[in-house]
C-alpha atoms as a PDB file:
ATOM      1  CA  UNK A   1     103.554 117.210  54.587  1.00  0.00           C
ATOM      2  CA  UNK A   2     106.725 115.460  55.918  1.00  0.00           C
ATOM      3  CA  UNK A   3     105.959 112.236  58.378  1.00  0.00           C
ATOM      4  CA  UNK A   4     108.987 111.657  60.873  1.00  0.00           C
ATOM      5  CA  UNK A   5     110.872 108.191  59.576  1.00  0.00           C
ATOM      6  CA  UNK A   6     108.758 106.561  63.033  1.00  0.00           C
ATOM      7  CA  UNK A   7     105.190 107.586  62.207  1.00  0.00           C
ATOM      8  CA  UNK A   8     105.694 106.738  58.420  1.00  0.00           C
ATOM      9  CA  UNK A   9     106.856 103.044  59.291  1.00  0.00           C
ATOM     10  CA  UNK A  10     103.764 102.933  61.142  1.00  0.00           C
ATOM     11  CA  UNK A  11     101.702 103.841  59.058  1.00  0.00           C
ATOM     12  CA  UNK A  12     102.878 101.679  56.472  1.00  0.00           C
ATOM     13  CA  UNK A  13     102.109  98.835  58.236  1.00  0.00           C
ATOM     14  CA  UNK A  14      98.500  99.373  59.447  1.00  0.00           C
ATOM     15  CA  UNK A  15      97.519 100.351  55.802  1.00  0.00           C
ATOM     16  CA  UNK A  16      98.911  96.726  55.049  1.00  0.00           C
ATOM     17  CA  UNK A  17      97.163  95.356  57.924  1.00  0.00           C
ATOM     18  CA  UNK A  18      93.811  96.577  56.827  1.00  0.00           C
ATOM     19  CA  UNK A  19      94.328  96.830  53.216  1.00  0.00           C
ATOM     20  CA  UNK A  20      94.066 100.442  52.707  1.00  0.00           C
ATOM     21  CA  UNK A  21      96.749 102.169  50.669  1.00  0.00           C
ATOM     22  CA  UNK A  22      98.962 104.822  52.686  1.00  0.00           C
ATOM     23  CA  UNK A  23      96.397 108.246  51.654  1.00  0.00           C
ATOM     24  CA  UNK A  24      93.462 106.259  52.801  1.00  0.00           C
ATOM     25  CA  UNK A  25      94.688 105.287  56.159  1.00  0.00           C
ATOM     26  CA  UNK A  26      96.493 108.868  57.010  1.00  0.00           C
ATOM     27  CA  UNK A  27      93.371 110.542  55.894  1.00  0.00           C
ATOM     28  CA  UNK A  28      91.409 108.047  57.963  1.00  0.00           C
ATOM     29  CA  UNK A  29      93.721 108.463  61.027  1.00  0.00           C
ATOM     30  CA  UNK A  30      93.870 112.484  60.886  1.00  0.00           C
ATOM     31  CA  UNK A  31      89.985 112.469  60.717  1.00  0.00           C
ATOM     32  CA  UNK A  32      89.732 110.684  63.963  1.00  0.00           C
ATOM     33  CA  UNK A  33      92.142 112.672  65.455  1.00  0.00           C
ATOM     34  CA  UNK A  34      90.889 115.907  64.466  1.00  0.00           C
ATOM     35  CA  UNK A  35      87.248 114.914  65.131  1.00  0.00           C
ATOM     36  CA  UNK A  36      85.176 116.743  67.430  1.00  0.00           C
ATOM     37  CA  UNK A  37      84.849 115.265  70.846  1.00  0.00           C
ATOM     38  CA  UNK A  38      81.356 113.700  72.107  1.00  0.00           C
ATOM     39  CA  UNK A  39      80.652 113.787  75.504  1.00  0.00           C
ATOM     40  CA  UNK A  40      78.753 110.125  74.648  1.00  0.00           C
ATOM     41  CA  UNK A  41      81.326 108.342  77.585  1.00  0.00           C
ATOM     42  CA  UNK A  42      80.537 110.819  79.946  1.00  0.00           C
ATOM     43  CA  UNK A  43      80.134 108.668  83.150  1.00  0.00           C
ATOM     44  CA  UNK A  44      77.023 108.031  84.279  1.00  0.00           C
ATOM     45  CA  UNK A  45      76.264 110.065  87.901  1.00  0.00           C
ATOM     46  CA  UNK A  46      76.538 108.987  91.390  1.00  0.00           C
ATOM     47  CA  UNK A  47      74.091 109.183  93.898  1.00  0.00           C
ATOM     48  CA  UNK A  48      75.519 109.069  97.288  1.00  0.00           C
ATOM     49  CA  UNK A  49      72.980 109.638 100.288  1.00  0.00           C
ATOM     50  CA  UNK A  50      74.257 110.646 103.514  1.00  0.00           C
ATOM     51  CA  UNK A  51      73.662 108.868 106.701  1.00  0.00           C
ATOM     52  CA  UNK A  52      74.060 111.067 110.023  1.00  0.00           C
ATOM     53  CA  UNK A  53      75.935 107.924 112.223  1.00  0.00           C
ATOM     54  CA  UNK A  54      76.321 110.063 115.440  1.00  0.00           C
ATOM     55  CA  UNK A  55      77.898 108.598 118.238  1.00  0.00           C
ATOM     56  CA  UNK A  56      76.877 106.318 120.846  1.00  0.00           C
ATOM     57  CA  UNK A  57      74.570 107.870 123.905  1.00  0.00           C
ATOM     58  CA  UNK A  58      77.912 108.505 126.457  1.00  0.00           C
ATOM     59  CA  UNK A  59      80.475 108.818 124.491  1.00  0.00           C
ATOM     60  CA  UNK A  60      81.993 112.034 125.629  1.00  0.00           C
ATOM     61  CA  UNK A  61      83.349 114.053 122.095  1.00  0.00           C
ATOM     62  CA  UNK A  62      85.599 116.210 124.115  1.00  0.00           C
ATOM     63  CA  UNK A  63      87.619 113.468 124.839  1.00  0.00           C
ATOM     64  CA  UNK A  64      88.236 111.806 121.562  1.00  0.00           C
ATOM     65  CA  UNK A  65      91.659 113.186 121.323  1.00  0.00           C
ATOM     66  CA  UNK A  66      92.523 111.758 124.315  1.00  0.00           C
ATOM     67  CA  UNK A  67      91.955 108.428 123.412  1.00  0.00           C
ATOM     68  CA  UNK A  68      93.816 108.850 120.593  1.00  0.00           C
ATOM     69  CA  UNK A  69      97.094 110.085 122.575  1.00  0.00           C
ATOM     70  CA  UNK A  70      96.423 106.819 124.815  1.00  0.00           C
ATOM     71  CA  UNK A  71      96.172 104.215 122.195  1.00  0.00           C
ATOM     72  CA  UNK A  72      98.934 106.072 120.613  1.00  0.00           C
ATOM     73  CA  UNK A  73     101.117 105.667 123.827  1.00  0.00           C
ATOM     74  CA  UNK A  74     100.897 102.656 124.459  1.00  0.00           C
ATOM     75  CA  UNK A  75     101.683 101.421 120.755  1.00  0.00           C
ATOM     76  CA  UNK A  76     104.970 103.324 121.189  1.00  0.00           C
ATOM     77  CA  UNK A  77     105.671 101.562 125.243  1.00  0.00           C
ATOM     78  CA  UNK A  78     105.245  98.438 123.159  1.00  0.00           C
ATOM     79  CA  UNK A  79     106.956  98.811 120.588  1.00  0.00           C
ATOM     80  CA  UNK A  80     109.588 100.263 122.366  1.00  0.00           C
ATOM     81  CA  UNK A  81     109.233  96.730 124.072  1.00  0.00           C
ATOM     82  CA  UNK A  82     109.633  94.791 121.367  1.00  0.00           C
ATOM     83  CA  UNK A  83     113.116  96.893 120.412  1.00  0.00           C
ATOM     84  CA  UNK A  84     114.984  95.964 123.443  1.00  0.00           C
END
């Protein structure tokens, strides 16, 4: 097996931070990396429970849009407004 210059430095270097000569720590890092996964971390599961909020007795739905167009309006009148 031939290491790139990079990975062999590194190497190096974490078998002399933990003590373990260069065949014990690239035999210890290739049998983490090639071990199977475990779905251990799988997240635990959300519970969400709707809540039907309706709207308000008299609020007519057909004209939500038009609300919107007016609030949008006037937010452009004024800031066309505060442009001049």
């Amino acid at each position: 097996m031939t290491l790139d210059d990079d990975v062999a430095a590194i190497l190096r270097r974490e078998a002399d931070r933990k003590g373990l000569s260069f065949k014990e720590l690239v035999n210890a890092a290739l049998r983490r990396g090639l071990a199977p996964e475990h779905d251990d971390a799988v997240a635990p599961r959300v519970v969400t429970r709707p809540h039907a909020f309706g709207f308000k007795a008299g609020i007519d739905l057909d004209k939500l849009n038009q609300l919107v167009d007016e609030l949008e309006a006037e937010d452009f009148a004024a800031r066309q407004r505060r442009a001049r």
